[in-house]
PDB file of N, CA and C in Angstrom:
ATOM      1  N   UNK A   1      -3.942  -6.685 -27.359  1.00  0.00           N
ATOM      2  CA  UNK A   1      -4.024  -7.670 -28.427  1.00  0.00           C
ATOM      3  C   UNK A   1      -5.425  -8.253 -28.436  1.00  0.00           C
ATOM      4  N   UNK A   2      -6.176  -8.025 -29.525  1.00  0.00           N
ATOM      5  CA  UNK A   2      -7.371  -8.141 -30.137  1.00  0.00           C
ATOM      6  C   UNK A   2      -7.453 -10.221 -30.057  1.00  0.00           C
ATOM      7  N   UNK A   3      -8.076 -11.064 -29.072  1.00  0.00           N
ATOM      8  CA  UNK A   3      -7.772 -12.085 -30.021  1.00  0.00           C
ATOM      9  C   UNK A   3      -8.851 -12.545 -30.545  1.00  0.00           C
ATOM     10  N   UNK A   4     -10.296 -12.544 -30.666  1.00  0.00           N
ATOM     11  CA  UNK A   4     -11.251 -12.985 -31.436  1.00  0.00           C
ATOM     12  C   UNK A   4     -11.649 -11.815 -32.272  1.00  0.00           C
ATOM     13  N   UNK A   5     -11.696 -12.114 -33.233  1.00  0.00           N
ATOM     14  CA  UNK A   5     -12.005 -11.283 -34.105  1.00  0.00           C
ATOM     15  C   UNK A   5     -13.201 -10.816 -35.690  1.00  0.00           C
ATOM     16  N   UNK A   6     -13.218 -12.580 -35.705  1.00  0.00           N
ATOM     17  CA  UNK A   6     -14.239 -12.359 -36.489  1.00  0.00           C
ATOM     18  C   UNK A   6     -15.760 -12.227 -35.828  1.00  0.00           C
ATOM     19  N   UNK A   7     -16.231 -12.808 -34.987  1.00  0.00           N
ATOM     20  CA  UNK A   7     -17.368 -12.791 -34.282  1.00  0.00           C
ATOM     21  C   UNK A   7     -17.346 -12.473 -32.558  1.00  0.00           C
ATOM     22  N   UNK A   8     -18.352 -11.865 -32.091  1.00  0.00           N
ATOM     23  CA  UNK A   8     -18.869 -11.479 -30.622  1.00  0.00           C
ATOM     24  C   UNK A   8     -18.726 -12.610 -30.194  1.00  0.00           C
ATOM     25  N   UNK A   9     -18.393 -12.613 -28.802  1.00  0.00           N
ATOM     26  CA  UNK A   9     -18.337 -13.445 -28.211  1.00  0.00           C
ATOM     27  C   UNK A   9     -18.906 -13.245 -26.794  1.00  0.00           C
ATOM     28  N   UNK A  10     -19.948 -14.456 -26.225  1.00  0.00           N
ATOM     29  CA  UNK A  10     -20.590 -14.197 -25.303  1.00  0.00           C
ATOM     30  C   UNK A  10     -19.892 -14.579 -23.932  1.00  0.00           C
ATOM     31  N   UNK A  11     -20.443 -13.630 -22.651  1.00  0.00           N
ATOM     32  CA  UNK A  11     -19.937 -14.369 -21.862  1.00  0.00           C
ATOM     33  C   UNK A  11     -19.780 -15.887 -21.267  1.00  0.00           C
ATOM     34  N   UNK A  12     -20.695 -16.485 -21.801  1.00  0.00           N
ATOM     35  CA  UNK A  12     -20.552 -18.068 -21.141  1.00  0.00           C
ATOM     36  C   UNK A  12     -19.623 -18.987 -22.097  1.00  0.00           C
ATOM     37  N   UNK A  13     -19.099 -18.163 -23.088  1.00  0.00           N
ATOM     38  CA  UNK A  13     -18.046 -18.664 -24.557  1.00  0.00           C
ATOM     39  C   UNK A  13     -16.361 -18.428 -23.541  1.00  0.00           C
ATOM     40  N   UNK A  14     -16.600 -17.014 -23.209  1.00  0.00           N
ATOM     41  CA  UNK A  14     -15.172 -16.628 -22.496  1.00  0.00           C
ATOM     42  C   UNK A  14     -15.175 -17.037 -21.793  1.00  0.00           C
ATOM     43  N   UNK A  15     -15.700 -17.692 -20.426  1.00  0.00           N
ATOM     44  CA  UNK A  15     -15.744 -18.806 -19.267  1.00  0.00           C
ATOM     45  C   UNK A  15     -15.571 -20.123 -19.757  1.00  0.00           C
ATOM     46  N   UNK A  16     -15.864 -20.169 -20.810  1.00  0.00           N
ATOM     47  CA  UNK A  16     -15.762 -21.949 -21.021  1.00  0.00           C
ATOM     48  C   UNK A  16     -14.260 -21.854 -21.511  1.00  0.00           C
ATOM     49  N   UNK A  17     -13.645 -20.685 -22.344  1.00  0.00           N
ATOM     50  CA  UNK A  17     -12.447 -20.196 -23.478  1.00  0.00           C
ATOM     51  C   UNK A  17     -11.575 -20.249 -22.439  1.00  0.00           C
ATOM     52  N   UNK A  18     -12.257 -18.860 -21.336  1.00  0.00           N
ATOM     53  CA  UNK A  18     -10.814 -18.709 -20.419  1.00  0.00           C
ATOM     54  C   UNK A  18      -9.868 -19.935 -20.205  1.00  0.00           C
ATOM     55  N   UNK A  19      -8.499 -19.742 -20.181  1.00  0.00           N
ATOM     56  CA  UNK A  19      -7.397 -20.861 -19.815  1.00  0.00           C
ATOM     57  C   UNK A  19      -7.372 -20.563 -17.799  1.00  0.00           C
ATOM     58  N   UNK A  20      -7.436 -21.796 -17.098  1.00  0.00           N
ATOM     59  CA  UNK A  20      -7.573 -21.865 -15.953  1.00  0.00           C
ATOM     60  C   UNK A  20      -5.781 -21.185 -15.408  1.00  0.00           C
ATOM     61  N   UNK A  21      -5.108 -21.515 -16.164  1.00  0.00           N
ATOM     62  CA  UNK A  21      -4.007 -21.246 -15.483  1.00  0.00           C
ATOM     63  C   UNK A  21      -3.206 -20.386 -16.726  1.00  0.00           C
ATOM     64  N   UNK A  22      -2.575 -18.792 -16.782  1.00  0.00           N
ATOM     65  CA  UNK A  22      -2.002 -18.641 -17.896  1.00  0.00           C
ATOM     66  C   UNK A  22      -0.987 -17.491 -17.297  1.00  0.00           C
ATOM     67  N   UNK A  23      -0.039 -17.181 -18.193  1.00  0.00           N
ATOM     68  CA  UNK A  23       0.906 -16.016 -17.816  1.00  0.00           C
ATOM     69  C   UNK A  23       0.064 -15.024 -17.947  1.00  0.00           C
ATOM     70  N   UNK A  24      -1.047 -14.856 -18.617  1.00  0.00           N
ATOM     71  CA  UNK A  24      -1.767 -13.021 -19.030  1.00  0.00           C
ATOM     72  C   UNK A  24      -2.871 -13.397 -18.780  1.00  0.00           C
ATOM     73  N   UNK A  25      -3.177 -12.389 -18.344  1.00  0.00           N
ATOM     74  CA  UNK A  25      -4.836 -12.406 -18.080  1.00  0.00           C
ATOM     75  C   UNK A  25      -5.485 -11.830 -19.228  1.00  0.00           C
ATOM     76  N   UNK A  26      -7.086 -12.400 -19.290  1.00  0.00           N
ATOM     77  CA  UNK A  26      -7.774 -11.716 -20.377  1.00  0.00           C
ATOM     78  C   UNK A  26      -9.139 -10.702 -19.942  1.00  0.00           C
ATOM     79  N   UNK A  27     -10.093  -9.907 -20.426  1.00  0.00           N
ATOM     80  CA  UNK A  27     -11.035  -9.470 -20.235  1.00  0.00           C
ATOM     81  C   UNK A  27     -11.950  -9.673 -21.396  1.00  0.00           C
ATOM     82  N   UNK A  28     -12.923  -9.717 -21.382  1.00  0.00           N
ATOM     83  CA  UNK A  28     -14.161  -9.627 -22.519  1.00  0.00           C
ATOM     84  C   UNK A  28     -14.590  -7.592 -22.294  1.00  0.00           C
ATOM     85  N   UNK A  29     -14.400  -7.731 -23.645  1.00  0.00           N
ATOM     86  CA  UNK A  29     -15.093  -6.441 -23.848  1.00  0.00           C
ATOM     87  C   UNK A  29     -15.624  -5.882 -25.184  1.00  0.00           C
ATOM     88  N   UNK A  30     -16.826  -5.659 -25.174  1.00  0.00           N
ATOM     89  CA  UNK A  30     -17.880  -5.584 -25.961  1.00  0.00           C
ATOM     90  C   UNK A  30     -17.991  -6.935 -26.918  1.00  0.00           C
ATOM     91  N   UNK A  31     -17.818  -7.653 -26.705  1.00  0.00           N
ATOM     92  CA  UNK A  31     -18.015  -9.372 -27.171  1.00  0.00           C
ATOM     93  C   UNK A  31     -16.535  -9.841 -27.715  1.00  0.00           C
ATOM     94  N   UNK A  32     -15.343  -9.457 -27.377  1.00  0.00           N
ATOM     95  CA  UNK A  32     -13.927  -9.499 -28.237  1.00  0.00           C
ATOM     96  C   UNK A  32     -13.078  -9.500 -26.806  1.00  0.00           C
ATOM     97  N   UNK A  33     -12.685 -10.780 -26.620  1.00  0.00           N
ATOM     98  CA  UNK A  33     -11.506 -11.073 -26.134  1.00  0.00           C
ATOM     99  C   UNK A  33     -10.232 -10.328 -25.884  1.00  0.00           C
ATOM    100  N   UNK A  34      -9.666  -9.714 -25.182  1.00  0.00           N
ATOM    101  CA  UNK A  34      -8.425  -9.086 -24.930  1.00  0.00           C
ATOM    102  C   UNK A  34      -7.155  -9.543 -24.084  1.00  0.00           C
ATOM    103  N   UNK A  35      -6.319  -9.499 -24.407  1.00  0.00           N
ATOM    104  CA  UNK A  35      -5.120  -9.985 -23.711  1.00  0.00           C
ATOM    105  C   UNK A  35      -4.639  -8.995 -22.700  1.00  0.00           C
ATOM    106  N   UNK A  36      -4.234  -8.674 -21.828  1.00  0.00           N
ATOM    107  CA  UNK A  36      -3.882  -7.861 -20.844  1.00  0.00           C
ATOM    108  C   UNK A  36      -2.918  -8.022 -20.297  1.00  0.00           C
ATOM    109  N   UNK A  37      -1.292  -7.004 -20.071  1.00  0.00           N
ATOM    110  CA  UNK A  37      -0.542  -7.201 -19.059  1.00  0.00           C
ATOM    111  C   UNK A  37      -0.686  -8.018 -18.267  1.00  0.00           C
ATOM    112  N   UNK A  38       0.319  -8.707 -17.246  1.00  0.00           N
ATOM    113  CA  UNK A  38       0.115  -8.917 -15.795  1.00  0.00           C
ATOM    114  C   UNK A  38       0.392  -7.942 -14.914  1.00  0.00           C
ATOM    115  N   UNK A  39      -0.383  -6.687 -14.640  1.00  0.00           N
ATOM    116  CA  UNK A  39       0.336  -5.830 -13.883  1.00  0.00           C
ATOM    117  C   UNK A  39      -0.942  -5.719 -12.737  1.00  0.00           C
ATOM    118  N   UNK A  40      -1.106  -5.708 -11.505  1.00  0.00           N
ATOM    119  CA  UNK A  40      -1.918  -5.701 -10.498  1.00  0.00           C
ATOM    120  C   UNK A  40      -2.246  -4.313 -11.157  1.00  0.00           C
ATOM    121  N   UNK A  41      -3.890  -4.306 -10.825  1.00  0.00           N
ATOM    122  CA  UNK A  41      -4.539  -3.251 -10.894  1.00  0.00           C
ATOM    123  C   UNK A  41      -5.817  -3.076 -10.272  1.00  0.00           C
ATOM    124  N   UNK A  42      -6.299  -2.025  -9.727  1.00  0.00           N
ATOM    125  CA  UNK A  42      -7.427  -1.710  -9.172  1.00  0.00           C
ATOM    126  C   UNK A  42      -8.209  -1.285  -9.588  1.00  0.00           C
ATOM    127  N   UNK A  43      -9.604  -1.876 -10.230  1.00  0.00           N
ATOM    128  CA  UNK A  43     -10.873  -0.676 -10.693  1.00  0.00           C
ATOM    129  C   UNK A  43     -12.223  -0.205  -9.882  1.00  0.00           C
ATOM    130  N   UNK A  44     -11.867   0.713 -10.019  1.00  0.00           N
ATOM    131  CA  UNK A  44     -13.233   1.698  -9.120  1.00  0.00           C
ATOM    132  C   UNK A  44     -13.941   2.238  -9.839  1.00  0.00           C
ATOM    133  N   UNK A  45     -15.258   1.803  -9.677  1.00  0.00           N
ATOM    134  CA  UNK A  45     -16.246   2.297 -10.373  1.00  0.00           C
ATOM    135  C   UNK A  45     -17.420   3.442  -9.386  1.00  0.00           C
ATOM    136  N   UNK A  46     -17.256   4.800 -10.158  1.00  0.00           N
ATOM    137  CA  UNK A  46     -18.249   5.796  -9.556  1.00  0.00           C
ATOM    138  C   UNK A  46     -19.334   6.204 -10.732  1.00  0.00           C
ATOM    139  N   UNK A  47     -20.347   6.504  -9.707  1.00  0.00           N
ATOM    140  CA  UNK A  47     -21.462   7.477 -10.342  1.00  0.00           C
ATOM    141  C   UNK A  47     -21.379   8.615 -10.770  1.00  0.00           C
ATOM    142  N   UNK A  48     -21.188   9.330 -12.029  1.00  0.00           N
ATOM    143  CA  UNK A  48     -20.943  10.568 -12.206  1.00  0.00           C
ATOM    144  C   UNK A  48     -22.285  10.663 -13.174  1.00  0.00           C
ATOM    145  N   UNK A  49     -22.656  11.969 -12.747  1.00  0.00           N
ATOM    146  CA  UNK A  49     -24.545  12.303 -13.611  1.00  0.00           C
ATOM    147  C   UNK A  49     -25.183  10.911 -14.250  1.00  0.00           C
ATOM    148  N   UNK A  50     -25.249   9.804 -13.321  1.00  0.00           N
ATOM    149  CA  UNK A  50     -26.334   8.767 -13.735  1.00  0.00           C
ATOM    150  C   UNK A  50     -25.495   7.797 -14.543  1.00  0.00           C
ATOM    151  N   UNK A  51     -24.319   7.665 -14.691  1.00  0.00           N
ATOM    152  CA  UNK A  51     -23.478   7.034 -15.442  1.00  0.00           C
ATOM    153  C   UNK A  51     -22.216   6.429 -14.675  1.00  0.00           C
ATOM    154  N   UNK A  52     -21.813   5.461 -14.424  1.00  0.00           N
ATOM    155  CA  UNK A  52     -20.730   4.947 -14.398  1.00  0.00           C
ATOM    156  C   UNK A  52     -19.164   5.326 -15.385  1.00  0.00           C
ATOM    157  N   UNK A  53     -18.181   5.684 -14.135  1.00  0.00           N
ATOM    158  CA  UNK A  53     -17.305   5.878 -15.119  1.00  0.00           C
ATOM    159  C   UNK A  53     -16.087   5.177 -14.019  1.00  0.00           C
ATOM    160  N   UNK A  54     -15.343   4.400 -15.256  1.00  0.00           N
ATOM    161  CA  UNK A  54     -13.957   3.637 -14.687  1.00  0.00           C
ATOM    162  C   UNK A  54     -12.881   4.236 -14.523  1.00  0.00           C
ATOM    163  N   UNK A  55     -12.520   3.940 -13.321  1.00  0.00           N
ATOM    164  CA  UNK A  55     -10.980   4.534 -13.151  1.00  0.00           C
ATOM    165  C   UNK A  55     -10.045   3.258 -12.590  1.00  0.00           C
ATOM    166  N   UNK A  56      -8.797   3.155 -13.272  1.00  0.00           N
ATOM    167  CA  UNK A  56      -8.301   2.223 -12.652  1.00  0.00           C
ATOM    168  C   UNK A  56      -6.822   2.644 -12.474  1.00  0.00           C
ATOM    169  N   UNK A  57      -6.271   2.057 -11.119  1.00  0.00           N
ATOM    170  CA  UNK A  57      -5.148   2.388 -10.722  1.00  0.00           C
ATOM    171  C   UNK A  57      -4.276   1.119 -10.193  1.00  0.00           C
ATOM    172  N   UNK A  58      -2.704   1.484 -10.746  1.00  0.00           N
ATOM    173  CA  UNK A  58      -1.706   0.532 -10.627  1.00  0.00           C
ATOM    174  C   UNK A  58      -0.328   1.125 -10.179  1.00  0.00           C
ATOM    175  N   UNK A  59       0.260   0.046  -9.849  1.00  0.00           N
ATOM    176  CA  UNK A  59       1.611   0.087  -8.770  1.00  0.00           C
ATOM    177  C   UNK A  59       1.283   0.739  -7.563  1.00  0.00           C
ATOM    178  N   UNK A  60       2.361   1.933  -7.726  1.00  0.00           N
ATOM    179  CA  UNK A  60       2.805   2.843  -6.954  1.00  0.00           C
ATOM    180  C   UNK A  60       1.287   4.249  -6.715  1.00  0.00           C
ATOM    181  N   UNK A  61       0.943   4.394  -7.570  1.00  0.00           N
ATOM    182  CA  UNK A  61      -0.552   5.526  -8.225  1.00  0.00           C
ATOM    183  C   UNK A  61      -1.345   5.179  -6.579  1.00  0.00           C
ATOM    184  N   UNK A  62      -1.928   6.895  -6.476  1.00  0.00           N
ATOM    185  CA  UNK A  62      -2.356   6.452  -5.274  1.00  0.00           C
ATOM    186  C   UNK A  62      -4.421   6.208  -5.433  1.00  0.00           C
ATOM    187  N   UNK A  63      -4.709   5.510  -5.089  1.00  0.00           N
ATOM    188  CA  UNK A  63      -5.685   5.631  -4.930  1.00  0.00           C
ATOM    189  C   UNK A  63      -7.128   6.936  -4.892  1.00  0.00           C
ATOM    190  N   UNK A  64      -8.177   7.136  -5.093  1.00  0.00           N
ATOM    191  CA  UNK A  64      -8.311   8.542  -5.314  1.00  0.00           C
ATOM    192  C   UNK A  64      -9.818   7.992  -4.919  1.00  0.00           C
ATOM    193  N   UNK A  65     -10.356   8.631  -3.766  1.00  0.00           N
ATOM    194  CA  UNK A  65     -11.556   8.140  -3.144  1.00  0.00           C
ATOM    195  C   UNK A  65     -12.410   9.784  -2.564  1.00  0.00           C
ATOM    196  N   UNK A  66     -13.836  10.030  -3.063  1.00  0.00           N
ATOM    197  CA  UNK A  66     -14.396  11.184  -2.968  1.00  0.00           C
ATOM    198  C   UNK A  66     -14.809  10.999  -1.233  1.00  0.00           C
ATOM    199  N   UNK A  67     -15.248   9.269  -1.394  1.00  0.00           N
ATOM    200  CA  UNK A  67     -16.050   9.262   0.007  1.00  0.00           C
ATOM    201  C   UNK A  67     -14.739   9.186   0.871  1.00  0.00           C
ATOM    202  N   UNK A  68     -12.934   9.440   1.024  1.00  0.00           N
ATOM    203  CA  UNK A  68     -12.676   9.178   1.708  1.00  0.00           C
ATOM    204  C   UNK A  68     -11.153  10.055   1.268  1.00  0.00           C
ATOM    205  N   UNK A  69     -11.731  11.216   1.386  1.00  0.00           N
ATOM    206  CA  UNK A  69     -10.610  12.067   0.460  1.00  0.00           C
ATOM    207  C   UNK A  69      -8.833  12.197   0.928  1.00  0.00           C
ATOM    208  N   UNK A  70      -8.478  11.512   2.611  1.00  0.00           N
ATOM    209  CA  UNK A  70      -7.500  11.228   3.089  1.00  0.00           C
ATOM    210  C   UNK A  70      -6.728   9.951   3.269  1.00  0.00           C
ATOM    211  N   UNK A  71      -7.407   9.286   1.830  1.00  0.00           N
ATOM    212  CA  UNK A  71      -7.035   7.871   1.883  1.00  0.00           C
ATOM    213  C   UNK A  71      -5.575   7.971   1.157  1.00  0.00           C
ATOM    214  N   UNK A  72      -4.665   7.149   1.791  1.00  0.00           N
ATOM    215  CA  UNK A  72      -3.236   7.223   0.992  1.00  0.00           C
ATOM    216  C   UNK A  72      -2.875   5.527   0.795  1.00  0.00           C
ATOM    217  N   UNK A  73      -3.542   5.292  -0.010  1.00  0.00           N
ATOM    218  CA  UNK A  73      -3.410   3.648  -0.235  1.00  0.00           C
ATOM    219  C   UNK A  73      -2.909   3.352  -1.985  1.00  0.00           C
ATOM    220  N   UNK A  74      -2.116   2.568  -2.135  1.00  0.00           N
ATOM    221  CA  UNK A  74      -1.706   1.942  -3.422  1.00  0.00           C
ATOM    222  C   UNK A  74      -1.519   0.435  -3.662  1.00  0.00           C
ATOM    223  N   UNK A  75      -1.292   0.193  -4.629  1.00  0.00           N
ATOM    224  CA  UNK A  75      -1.089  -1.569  -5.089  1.00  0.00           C
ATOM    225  C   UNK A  75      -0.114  -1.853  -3.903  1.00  0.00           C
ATOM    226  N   UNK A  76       0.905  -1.022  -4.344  1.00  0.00           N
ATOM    227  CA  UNK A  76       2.199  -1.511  -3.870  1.00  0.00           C
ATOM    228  C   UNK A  76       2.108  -1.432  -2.264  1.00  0.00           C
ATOM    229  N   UNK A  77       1.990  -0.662  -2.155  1.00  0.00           N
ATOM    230  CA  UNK A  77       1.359  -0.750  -0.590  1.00  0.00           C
ATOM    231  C   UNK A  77       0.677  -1.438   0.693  1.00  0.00           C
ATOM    232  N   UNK A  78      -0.409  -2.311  -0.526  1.00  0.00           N
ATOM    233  CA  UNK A  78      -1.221  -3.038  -0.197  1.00  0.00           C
ATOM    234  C   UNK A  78      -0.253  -4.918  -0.191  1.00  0.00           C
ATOM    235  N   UNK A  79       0.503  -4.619  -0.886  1.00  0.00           N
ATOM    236  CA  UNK A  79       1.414  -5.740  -1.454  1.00  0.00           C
ATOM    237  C   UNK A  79       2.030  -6.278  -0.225  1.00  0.00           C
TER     238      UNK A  79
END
């Protein structure tokens, strides 16, 4: 759920916006506010050819690590 919509919004707008205490969490992305599940999640960010690329993993999903290819770790796990 999209919630700003007519104009970008900067980060020091979404820090002042963010609600300190709420059922959903939000993210800023590309200047537009987003509403987000509450579902625990993990993001890992790698280098692939000079670029960053996101992977993110939740619940039960196991974790997926190049530098550590016998890792068997999850949310739930960690819980």
């Amino acid at each position: 759920m999209v919630l700003a919509e007519s104009k970008t919004i900067s980060f020091d707008d979404f820090i002042t916006w963010l609600p300190e205490r709420s059922e959903y969490r939000y993210e800023l992305r590309d200047g537009e506010i987003l509403e987000l599940p509450k579902q625990p999640t993990i993001s890992v960010y790698c280098l692939v050819d000079g670029e960053y690329d996101l992977h993110q993993f939740r619940s039960s999903e196991l974790i997926k690590s190049l530098t550590f290819p016998d890792l068997e770790l999850s949310i739930d796990r960690m819980g």
